[in-house]
Protein backbone atom coordinates (compact mmCIF):
# COMPACT_ATOMS: atom_id res chain seq x y z
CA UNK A 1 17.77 4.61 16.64
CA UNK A 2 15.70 6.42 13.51
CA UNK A 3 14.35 4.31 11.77
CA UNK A 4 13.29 5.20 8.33
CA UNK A 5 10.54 3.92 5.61
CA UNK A 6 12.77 2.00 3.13
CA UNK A 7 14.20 0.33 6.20
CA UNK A 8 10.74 -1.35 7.26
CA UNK A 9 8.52 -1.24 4.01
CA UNK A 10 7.51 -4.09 2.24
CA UNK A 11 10.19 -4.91 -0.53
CA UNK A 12 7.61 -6.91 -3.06
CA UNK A 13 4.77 -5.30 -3.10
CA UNK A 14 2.20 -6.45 -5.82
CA UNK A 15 1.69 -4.59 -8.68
CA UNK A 16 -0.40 -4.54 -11.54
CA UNK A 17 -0.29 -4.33 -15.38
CA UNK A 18 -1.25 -0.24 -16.86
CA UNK A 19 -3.99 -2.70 -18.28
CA UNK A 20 -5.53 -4.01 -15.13
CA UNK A 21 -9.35 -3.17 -15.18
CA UNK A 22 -11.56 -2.17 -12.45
CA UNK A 23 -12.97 -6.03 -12.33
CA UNK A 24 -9.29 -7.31 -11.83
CA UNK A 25 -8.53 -4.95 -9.40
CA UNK A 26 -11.65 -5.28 -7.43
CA UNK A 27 -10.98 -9.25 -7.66
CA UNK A 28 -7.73 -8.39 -6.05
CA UNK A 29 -9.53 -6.00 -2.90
CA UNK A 30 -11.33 -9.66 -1.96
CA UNK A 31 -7.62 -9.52 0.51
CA UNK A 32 -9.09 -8.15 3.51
CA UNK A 33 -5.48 -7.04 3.63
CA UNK A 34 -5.54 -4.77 1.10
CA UNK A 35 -7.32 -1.35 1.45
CA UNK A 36 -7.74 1.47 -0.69
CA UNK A 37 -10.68 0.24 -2.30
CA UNK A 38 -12.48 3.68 -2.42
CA UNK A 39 -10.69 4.61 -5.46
CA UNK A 40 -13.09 2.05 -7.71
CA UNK A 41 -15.95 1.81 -5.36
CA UNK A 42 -17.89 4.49 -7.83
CA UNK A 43 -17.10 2.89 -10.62
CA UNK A 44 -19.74 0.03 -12.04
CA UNK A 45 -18.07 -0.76 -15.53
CA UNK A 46 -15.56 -4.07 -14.40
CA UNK A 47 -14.06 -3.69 -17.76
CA UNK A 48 -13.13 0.02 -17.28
CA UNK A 49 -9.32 0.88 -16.79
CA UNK A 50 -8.01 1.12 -13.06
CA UNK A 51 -4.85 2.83 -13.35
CA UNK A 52 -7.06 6.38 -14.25
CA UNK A 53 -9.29 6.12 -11.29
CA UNK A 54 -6.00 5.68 -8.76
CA UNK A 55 -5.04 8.69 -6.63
CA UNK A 56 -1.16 9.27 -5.38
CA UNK A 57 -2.19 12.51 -3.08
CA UNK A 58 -1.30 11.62 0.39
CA UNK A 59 -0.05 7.75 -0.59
CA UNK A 60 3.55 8.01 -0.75
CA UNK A 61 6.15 8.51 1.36
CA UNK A 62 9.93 9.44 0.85
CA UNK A 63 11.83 6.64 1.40
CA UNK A 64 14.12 8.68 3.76
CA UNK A 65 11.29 9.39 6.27
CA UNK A 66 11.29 8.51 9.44
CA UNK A 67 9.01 5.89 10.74
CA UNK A 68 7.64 7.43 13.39
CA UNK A 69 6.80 10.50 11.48
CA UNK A 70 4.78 7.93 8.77
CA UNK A 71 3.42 5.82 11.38
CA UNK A 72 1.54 9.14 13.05
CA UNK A 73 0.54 10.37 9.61
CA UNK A 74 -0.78 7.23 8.57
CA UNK A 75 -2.82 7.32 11.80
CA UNK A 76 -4.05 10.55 11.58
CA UNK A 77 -5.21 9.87 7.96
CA UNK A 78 -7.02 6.68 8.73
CA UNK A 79 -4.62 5.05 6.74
CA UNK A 80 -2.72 1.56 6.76
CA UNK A 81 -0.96 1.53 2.98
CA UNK A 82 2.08 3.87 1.82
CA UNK A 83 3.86 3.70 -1.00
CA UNK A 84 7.72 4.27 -0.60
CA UNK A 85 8.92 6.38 -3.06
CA UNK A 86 12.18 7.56 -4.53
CA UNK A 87 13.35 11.01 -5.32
CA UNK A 88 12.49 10.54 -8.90
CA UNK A 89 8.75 8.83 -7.73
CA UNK A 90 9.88 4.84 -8.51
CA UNK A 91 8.28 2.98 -6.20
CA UNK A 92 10.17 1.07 -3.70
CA UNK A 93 8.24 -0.96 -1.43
CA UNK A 94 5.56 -0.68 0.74
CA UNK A 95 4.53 0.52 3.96
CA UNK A 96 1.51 -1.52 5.53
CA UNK A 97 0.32 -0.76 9.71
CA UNK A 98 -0.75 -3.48 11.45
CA UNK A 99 -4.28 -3.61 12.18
CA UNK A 100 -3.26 -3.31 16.14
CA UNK A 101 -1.39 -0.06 14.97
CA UNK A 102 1.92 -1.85 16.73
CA UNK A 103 4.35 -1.44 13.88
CA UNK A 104 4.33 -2.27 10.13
CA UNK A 105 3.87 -5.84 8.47
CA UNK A 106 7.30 -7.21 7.16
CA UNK A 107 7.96 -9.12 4.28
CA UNK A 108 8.30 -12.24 6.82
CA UNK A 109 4.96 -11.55 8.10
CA UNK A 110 3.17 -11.47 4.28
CA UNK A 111 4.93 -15.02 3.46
CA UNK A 112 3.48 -16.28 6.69
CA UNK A 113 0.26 -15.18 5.77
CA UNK A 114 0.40 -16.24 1.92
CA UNK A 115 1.65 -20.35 4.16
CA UNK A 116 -1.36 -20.12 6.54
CA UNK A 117 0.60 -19.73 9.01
C-alpha cells in the first residue's frame, strides 16, 4: 500500500517563536537529533534573529507525497528533516529518517527518546 507523508510524519514537531534568536536556536541544535544547523553556522551575533537566516528550498514536502518518493529524495539530498506542508504552505508535521535510513521516526519513537528509553 502507498503510503504518503502526512501518514508517517511527525505530528508535534517543535517550533519556535518569529522571535527566537540565533543563540536560542543554536541552544536548541545541542539535540544531536536535530539537523539543519548550516542555516546559522555563519552567523556569530547569538542575539541576531533566526527566522531570516532559515531556508524552505528543498525542505518541504506535500503532504500527499508518497513516502517512498520522499524517502529517496531525502537520500539523495543528504537529508534527514522535511517539513510536511499543506497546499496553502501550513505546516503539518514532520518528516525525520532514521539514522539507519530504515524508515522515518514516529511520534512513539520521539516520546521514547524524550523517557530515556
Amino acid at each position: 500500500m502507498l503510503r504518503t507523508a502526512a501518514e508517517v510524519m511527525l505530528t508535534t514537531p517543535i517550533r519556535h517563536p518569529l522571535s527566537a534568536t540565533v543563540g536560542e536556536v543554536r541552544d536548541f541544535f545541542r539535540d544531536d537529533h536535530v539537523v539543519e544547523r548550516d542555516d546559522i553556522s555563519g552567523c556569530q551575533a547569538l542575539d541576531a534573529a533566526a527566522a531570516p537566516l532559515g531556508r524552505l528550498a528543498g525542505r518541504t514536502v506535500p503532504a500527499g507525497t508518497s513516502v517512498a518518493e520522499v524517502s529517496r529524495a531525502m537520500t539523495e539530498a543528504g537529508r534527514r528533516r522535511a517539513a510536511v506542508t499543506s497546499a496553502d504552505g501550513r505546516l503539518l508535521g514532520l518528516l525525520c529518517l532514521k539514522a539507519s535510513r530504515a524508515g522515518f521516526c514516529s511520534d512513539q519513537d520521539v516520546r521514547a527518546r524524550a523517557l530515556g528509553e
